[in-house]
C-alpha atoms as a PDB file:
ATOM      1  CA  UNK A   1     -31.286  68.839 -29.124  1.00  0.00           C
ATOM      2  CA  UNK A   2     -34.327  69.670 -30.275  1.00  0.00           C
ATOM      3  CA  UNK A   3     -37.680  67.231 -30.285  1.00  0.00           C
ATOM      4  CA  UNK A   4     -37.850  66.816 -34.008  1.00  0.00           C
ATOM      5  CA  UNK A   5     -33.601  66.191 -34.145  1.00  0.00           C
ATOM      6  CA  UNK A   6     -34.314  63.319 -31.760  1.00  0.00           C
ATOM      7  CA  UNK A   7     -37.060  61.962 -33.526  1.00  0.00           C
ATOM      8  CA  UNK A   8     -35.122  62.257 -36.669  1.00  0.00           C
ATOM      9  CA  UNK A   9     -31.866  60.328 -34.667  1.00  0.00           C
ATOM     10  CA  UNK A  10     -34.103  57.580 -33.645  1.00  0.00           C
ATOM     11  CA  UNK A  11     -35.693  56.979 -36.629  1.00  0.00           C
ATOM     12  CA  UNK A  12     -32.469  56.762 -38.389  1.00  0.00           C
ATOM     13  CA  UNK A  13     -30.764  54.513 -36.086  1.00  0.00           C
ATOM     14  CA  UNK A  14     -34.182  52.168 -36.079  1.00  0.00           C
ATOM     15  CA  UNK A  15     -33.805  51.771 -39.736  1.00  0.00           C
ATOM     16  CA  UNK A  16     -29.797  51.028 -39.217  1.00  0.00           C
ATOM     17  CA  UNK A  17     -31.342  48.445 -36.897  1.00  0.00           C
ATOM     18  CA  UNK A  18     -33.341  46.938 -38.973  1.00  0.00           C
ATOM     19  CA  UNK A  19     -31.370  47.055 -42.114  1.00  0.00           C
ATOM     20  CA  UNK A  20     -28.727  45.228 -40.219  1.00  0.00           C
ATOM     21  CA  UNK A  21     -31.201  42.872 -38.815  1.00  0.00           C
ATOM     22  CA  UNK A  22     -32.732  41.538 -42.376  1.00  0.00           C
ATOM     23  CA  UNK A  23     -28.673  41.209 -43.732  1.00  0.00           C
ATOM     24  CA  UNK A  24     -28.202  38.934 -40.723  1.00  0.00           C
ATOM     25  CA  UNK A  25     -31.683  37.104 -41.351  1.00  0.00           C
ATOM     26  CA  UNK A  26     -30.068  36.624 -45.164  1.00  0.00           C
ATOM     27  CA  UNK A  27     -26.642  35.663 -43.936  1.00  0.00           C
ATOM     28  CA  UNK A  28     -28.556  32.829 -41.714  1.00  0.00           C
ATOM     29  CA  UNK A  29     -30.698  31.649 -44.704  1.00  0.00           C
ATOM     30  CA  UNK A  30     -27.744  31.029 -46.499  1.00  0.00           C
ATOM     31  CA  UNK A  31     -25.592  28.789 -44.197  1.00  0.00           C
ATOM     32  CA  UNK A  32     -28.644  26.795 -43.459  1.00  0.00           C
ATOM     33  CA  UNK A  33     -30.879  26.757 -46.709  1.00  0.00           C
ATOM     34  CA  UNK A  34     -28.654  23.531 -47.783  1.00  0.00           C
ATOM     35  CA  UNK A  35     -28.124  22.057 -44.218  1.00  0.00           C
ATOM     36  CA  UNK A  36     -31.410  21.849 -42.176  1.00  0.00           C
ATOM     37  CA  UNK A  37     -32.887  25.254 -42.836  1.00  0.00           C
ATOM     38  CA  UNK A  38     -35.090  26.804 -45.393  1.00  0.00           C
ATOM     39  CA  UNK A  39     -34.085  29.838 -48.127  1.00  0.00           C
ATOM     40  CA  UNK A  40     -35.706  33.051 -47.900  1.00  0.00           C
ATOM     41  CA  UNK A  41     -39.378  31.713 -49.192  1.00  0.00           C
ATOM     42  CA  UNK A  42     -39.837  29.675 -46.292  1.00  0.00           C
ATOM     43  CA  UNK A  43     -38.984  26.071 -48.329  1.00  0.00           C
ATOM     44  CA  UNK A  44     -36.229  23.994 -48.159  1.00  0.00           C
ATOM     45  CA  UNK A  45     -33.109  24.044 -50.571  1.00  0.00           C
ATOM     46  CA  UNK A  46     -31.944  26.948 -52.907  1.00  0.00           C
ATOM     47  CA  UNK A  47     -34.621  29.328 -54.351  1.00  0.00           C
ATOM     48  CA  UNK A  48     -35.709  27.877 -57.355  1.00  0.00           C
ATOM     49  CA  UNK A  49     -35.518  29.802 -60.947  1.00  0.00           C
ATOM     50  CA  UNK A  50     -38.376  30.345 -63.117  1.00  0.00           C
ATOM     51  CA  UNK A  51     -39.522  26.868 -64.851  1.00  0.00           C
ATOM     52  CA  UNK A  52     -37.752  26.504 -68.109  1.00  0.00           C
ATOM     53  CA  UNK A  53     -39.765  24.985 -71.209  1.00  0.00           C
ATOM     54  CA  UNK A  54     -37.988  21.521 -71.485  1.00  0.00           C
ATOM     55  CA  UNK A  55     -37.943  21.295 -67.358  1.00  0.00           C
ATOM     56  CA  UNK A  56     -40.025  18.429 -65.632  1.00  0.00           C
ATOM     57  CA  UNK A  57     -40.625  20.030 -61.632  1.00  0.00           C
ATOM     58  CA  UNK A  58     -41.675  17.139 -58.802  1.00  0.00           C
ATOM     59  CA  UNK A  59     -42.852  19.164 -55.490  1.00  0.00           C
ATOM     60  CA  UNK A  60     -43.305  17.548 -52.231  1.00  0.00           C
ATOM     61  CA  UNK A  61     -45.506  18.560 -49.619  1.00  0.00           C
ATOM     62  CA  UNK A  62     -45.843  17.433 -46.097  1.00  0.00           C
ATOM     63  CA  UNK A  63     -44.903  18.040 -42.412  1.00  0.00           C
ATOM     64  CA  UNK A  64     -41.530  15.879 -40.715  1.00  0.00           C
ATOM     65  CA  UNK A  65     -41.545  13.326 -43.206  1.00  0.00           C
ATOM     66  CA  UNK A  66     -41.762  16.011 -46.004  1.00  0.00           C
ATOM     67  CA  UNK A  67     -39.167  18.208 -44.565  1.00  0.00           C
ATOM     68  CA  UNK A  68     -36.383  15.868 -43.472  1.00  0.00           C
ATOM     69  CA  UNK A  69     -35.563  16.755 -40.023  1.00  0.00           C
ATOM     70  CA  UNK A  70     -32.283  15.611 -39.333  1.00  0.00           C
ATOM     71  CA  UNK A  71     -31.182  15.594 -42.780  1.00  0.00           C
ATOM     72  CA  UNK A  72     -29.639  18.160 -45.580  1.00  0.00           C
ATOM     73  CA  UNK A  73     -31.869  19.403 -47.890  1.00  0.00           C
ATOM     74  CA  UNK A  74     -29.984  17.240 -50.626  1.00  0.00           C
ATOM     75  CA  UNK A  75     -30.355  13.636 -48.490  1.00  0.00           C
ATOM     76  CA  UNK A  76     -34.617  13.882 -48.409  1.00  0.00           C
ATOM     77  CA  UNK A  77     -36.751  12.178 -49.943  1.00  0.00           C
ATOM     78  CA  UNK A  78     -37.357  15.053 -52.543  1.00  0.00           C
ATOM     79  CA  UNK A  79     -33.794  14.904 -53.399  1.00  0.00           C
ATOM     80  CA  UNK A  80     -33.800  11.071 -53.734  1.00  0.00           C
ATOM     81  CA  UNK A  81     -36.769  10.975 -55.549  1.00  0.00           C
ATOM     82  CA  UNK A  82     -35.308  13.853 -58.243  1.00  0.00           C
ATOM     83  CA  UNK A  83     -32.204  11.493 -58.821  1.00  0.00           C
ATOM     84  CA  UNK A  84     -34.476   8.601 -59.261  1.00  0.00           C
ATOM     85  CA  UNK A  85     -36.383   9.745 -62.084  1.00  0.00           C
ATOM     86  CA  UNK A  86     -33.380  11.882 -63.402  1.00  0.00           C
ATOM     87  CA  UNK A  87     -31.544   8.561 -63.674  1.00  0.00           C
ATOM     88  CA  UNK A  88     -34.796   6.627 -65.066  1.00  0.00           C
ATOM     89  CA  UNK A  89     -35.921   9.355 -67.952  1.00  0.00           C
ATOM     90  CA  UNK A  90     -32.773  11.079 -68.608  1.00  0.00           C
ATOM     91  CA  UNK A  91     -31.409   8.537 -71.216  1.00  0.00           C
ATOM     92  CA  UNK A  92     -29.175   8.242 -74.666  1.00  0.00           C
ATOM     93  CA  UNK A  93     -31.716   9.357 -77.500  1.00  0.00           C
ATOM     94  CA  UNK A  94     -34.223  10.952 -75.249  1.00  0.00           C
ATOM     95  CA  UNK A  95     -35.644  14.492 -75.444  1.00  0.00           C
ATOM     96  CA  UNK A  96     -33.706  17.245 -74.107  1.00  0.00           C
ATOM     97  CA  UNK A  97     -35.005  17.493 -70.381  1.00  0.00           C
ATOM     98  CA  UNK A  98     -34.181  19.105 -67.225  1.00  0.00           C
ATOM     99  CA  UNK A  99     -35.545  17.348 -63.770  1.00  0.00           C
ATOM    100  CA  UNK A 100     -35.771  19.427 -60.965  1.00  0.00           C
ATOM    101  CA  UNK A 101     -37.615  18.953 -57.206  1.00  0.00           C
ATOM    102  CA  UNK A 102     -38.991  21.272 -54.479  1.00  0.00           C
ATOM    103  CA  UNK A 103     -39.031  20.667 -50.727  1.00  0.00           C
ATOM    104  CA  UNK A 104     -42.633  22.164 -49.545  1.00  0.00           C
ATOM    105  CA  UNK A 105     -42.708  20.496 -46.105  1.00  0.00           C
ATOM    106  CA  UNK A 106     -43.022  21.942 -43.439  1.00  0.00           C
ATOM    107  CA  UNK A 107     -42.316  20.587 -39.140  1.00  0.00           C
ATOM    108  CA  UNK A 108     -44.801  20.603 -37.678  1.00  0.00           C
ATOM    109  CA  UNK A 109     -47.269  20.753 -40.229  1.00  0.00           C
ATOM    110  CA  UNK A 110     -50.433  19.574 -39.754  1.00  0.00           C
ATOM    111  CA  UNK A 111     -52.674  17.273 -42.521  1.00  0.00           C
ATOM    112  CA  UNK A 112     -55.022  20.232 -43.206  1.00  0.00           C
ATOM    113  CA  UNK A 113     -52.315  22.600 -44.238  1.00  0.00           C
ATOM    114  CA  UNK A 114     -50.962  20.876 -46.991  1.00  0.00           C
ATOM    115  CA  UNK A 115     -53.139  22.425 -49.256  1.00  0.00           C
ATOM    116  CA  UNK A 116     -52.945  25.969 -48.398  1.00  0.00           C
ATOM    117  CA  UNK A 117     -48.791  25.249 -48.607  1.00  0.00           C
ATOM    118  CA  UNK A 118     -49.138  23.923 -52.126  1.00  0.00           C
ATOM    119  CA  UNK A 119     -51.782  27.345 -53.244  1.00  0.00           C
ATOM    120  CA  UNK A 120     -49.222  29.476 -51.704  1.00  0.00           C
ATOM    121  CA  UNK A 121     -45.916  27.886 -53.808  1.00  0.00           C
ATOM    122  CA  UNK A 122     -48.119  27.252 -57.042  1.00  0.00           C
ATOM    123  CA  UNK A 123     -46.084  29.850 -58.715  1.00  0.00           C
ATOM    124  CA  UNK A 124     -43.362  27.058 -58.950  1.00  0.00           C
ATOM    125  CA  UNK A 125     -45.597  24.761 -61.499  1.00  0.00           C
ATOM    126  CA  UNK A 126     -44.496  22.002 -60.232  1.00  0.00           C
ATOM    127  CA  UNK A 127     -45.862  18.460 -62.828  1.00  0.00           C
ATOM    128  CA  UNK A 128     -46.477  15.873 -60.082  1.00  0.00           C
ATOM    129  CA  UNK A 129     -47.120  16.933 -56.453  1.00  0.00           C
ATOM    130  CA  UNK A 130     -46.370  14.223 -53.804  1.00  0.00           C
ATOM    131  CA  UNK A 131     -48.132  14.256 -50.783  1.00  0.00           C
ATOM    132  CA  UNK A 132     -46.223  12.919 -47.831  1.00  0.00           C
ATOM    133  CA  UNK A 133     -48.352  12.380 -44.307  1.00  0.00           C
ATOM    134  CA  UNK A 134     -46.710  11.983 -41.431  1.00  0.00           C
ATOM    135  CA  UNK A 135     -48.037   8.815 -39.379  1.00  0.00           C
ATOM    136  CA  UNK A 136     -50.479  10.062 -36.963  1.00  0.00           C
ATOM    137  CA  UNK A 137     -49.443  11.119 -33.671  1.00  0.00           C
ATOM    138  CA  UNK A 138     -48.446  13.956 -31.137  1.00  0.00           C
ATOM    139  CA  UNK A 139     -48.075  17.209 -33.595  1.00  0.00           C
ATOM    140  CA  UNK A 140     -44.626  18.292 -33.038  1.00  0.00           C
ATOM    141  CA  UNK A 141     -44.288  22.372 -32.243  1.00  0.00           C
ATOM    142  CA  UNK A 142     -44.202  24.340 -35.878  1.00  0.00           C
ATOM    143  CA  UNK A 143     -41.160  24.664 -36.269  1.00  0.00           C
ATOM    144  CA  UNK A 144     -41.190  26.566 -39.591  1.00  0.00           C
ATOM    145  CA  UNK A 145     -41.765  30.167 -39.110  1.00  0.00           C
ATOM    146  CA  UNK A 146     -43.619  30.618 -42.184  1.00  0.00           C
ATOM    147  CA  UNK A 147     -46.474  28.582 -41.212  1.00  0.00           C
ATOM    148  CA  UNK A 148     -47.450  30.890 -37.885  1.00  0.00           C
ATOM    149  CA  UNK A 149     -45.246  33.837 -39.214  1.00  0.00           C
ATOM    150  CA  UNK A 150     -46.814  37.107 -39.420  1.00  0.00           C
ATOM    151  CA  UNK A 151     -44.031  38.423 -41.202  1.00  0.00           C
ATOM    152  CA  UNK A 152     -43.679  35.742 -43.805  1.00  0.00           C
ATOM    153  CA  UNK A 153     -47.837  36.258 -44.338  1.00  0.00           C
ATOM    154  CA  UNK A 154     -47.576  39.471 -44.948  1.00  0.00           C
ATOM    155  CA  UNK A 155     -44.575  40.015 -47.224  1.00  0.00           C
ATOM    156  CA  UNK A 156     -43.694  36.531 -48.084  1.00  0.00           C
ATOM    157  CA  UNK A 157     -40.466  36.775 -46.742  1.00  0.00           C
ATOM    158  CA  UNK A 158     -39.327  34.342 -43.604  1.00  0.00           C
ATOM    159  CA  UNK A 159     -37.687  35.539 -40.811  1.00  0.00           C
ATOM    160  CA  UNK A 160     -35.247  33.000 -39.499  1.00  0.00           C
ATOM    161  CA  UNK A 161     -32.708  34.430 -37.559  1.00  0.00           C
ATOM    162  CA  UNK A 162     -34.639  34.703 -34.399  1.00  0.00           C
ATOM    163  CA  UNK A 163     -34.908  30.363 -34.590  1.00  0.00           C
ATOM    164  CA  UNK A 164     -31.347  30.276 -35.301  1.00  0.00           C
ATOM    165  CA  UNK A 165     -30.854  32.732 -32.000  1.00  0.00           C
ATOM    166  CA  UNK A 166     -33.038  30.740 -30.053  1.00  0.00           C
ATOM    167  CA  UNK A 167     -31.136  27.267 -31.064  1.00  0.00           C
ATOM    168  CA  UNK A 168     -26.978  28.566 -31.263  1.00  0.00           C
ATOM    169  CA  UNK A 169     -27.137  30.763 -28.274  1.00  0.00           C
ATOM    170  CA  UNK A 170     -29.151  29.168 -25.729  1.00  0.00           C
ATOM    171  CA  UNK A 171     -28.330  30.562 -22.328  1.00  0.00           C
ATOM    172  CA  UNK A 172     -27.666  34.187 -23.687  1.00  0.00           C
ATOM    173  CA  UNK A 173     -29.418  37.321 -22.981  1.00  0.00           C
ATOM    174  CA  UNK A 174     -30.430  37.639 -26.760  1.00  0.00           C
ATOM    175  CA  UNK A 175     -32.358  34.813 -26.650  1.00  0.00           C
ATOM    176  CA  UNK A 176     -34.505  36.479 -24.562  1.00  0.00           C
ATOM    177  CA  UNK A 177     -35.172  39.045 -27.363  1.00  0.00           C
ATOM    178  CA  UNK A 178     -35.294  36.508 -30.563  1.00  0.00           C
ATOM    179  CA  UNK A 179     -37.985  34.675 -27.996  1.00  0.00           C
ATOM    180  CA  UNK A 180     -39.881  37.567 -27.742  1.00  0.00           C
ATOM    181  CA  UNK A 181     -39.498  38.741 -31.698  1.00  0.00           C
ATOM    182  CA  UNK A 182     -40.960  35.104 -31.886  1.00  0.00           C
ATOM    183  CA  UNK A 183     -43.828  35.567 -29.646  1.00  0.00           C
ATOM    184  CA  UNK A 184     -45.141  39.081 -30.942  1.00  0.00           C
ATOM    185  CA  UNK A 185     -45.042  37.320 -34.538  1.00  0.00           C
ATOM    186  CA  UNK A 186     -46.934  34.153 -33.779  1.00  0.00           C
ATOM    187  CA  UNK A 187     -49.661  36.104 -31.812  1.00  0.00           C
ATOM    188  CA  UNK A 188     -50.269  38.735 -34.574  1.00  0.00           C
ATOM    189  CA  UNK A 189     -50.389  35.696 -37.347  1.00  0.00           C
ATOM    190  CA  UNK A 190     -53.083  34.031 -34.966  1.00  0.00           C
ATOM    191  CA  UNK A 191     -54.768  37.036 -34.413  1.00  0.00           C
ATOM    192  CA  UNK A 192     -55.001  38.845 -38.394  1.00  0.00           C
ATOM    193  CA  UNK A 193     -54.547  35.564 -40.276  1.00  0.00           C
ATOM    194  CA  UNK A 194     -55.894  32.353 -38.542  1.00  0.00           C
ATOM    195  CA  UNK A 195     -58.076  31.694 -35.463  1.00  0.00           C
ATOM    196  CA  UNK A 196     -56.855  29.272 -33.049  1.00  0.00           C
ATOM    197  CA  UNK A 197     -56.988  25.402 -33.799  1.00  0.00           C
ATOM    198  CA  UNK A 198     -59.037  24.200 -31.077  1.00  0.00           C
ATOM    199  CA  UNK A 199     -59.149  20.316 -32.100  1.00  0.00           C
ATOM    200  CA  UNK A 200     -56.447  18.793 -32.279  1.00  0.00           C
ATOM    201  CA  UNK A 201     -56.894  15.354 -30.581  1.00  0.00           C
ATOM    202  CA  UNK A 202     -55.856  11.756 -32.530  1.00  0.00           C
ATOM    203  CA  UNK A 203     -59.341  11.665 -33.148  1.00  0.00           C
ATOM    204  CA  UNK A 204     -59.454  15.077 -34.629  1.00  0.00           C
ATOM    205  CA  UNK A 205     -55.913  14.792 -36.132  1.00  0.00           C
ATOM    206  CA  UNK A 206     -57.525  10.755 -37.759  1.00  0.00           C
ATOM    207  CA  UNK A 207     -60.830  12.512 -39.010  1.00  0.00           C
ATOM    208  CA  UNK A 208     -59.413  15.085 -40.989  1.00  0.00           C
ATOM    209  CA  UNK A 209     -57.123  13.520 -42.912  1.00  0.00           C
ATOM    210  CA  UNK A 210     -59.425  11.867 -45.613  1.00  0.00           C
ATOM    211  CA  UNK A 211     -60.992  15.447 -46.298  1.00  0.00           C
ATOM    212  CA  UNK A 212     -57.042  16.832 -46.171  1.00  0.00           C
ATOM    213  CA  UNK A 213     -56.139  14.735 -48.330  1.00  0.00           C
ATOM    214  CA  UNK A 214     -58.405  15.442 -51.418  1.00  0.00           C
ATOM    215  CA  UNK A 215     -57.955  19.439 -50.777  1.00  0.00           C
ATOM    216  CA  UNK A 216     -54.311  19.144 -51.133  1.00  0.00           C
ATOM    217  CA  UNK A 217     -54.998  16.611 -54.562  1.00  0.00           C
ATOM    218  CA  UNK A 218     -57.675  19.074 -55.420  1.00  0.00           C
ATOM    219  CA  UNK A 219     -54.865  21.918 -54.951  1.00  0.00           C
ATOM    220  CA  UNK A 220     -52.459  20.077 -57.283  1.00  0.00           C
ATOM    221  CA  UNK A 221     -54.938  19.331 -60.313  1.00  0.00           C
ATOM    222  CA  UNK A 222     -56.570  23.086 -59.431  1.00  0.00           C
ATOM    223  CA  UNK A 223     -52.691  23.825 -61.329  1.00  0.00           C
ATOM    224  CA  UNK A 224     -52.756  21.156 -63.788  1.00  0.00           C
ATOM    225  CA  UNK A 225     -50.087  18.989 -62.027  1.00  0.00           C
ATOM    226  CA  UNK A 226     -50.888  15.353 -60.958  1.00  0.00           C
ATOM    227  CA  UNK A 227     -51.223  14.226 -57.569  1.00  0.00           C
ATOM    228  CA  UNK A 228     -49.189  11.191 -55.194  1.00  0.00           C
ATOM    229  CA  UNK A 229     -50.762  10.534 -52.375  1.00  0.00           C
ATOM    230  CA  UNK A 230     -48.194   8.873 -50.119  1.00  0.00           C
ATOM    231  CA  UNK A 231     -49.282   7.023 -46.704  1.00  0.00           C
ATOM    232  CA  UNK A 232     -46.683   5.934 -44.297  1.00  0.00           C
ATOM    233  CA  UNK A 233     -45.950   2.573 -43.225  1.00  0.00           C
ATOM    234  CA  UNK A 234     -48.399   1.458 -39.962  1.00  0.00           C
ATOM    235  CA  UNK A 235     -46.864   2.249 -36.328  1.00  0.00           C
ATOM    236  CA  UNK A 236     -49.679   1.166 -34.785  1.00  0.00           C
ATOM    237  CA  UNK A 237     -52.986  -0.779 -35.300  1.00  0.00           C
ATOM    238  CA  UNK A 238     -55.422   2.344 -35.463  1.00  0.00           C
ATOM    239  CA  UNK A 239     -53.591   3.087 -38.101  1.00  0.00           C
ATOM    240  CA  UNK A 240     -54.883   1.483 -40.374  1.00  0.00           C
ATOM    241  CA  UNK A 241     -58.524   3.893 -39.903  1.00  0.00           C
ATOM    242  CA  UNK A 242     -56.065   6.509 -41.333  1.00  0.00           C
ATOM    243  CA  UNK A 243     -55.585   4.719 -44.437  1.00  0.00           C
ATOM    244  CA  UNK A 244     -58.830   3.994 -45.327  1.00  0.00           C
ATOM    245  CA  UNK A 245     -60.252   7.953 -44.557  1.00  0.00           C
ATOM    246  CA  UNK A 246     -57.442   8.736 -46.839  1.00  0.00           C
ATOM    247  CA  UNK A 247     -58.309   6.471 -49.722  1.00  0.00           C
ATOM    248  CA  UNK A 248     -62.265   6.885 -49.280  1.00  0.00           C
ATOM    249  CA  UNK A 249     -62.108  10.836 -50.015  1.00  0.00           C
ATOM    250  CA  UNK A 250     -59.632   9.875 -53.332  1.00  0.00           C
ATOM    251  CA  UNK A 251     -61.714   7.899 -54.718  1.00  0.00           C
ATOM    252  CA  UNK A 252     -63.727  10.482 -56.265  1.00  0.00           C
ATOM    253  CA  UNK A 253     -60.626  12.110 -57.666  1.00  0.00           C
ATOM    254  CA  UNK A 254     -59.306   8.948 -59.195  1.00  0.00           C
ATOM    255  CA  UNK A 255     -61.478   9.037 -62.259  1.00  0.00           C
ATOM    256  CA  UNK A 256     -59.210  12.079 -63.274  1.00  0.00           C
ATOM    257  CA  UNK A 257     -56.225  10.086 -63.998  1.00  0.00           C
ATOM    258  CA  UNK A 258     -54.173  12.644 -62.310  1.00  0.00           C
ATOM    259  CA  UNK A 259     -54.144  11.341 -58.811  1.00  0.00           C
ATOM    260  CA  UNK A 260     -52.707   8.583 -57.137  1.00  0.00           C
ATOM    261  CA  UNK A 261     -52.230   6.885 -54.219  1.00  0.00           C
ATOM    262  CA  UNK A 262     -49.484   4.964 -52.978  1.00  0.00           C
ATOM    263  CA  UNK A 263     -49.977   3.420 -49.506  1.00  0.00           C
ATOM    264  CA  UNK A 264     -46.881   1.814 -47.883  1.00  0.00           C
ATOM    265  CA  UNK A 265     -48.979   0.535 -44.567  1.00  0.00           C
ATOM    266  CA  UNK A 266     -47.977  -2.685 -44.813  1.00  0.00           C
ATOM    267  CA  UNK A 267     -43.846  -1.971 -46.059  1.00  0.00           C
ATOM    268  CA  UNK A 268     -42.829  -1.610 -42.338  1.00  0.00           C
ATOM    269  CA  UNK A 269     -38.614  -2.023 -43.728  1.00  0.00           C
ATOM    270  CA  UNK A 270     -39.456   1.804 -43.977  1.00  0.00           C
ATOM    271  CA  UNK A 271     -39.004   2.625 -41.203  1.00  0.00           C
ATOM    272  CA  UNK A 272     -36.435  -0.255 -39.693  1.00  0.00           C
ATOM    273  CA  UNK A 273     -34.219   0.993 -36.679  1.00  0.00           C
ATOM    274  CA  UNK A 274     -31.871   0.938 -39.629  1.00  0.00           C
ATOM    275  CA  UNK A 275     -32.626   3.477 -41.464  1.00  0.00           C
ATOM    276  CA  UNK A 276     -33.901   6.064 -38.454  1.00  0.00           C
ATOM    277  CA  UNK A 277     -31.712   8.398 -36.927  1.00  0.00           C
ATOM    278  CA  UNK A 278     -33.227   9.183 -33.352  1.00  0.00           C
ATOM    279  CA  UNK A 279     -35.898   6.074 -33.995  1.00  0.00           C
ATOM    280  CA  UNK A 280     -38.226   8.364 -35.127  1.00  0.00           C
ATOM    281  CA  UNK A 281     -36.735  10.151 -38.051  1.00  0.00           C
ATOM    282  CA  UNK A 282     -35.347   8.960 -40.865  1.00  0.00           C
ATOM    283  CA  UNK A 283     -31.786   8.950 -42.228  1.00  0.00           C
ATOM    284  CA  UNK A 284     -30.634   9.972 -45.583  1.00  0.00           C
ATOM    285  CA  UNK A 285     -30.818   6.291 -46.749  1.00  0.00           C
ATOM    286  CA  UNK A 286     -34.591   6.046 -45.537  1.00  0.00           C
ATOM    287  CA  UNK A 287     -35.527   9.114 -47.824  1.00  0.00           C
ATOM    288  CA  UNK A 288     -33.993   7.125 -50.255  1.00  0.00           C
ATOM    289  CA  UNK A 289     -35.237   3.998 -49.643  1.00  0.00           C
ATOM    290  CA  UNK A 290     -39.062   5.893 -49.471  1.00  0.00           C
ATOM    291  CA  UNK A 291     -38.205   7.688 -52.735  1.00  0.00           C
ATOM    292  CA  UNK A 292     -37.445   4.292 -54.325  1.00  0.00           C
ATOM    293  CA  UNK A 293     -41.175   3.501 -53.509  1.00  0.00           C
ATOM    294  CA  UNK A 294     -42.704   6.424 -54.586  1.00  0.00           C
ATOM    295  CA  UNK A 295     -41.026   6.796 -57.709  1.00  0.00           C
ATOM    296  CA  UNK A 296     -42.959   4.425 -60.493  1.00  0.00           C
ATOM    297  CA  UNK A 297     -46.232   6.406 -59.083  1.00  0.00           C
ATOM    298  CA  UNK A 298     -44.562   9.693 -60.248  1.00  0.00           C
ATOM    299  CA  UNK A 299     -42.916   8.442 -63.406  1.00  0.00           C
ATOM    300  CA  UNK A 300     -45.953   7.386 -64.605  1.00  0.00           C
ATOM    301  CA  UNK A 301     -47.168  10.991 -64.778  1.00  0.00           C
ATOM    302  CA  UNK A 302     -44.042  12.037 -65.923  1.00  0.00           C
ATOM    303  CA  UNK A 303     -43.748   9.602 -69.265  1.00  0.00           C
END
């Protein structure tokens, strides 16, 4: 066999490879873009269709709290919060509507990168934007690869089948390769996308949420949708220096009309043992019970 034959073998059994590869990366996204997964965009639920003239589209952006960990994509607090205003607005004699919702969080998503998540989906128009912090503590690892995905920055789409390796097959010898796949993708993001984060202290993490917070409000008027600001119930006493960073840098966006801010500090039922699933997360009937409180803020935008 000749040099240029071989060549020509390999490179037709690499593309075999990776054709195969990106079916099974689809195949994945399916059978876990409804459970706890995300669809091919890198965001949680089906892929939504193009925004219809009579439809009214809530987005939700956020880290754990946003995403739902622990939950399907249809028991979050998106999901709840959909129903909600479906139930309120779709009534006998009313205009012809159709209420839809988008899951933008992200795991592991720190405070400062709400913004850049809501630029990057603003294709999807959403009317209201709500944006759900997490309550301050340890950052858990990203666990969406379209946050630190070279891949997914380059061409949009989000590889997930090396996660879904690394969590069904534990153990295995192909772990060892989806690890790797991982690794090579989250050093090239850091190295042609973002540098580094080197703060990222409770300090750090407390001081840039007020200036987080109007960026990602900013982000939402910058595409004529209103903004809810949603703070979480207090966990601990310094949390309360949270709130106020939060509401000091909205204050100048307030005098729009378009932003609000809804701060459930002192509604600690929230997050009652009840409604948690691990003690930390929260069950299907906390996103509900959390969409409940969010919801007048967002239908006042939406009447």
């Amino acid at each position: 066999m000749t040099r240029l034959a071989a060549m020509v073998l390999v490179s037709q059994a690499l593309a075999v490879a990776v054709t195969l590869a990106v079916v099974a990366d689809m195949t994945a996204h399916r059978h876990t873009e409804l459970l706890g997964g995300v669809n091919i965009w890198g965001y949680r639920g089906p892929v939504m269709s193009r925004k219809a003239s009579n439809e009214l589209r809530i987005a939700t952006v956020g880290g754990d709290l946003a995403f739902g960990w622990g939950v399907a994509a249809g028991e979050t607090t998106t999901a709840a919060l959909r129903q909600t205003v479906s139930f309120t607005l779709d009534r006998p004699g009313a205009p012809n509507r159709r209420f839809t919702a988008v899951n933008l969080g992200a795991m592991g998503l720190a405070a400062d990168g709400y913004a850049a998540r809501l630029e990057r989906f603003g294709y999807l128009m959403p009317d209201v934007v709500c944006v759900l912090f997490d309550p301050p503590g340890p950052r858990r690892r990203p666990w969406m690869p379209s946050d630190d995905s070279a891949v997914a920055a380059a061409t949009g789409y989000v590889p997930l089948l090396p996660l879904v390796v690394e969590e069904k097959h534990r153990g295995r010898p192909v772990v060892a390769v989806a690890a790797a796949f991982t690794r090579v993708d989250r050093q090239l993001f850091r190295l042609l996308y973002r540098p580094r984060d080197e703060g990222d202290t409770p300090q750090d993490r407390v001081d840039a949420y007020g200036p987080a917070a109007a960026r990602a409000a900013s982000a939402a008027l910058d595409r004529h949708a209103a903004a809810v600001v949603v703070l979480p119930p207090y966990r601990h006493e310094t949390d309360a220096q949270f709130h106020r960073s939060v509401a000091d840098a909205l204050r100048p966006l307030f005098a729009s009309g378009r932003v609000a801010l809804v701060d459930l500090g002192a509604e600690s039922d929230l997050f009652d043992p009840s409604v948690l699933l691990d003690g930390v997360n929260l069950s299907a009937a906390g996103h509900s019970r959390l969409a409940e409180r969010i919801a007048p803020a967002v239908l006042k935008f939406l009447q």
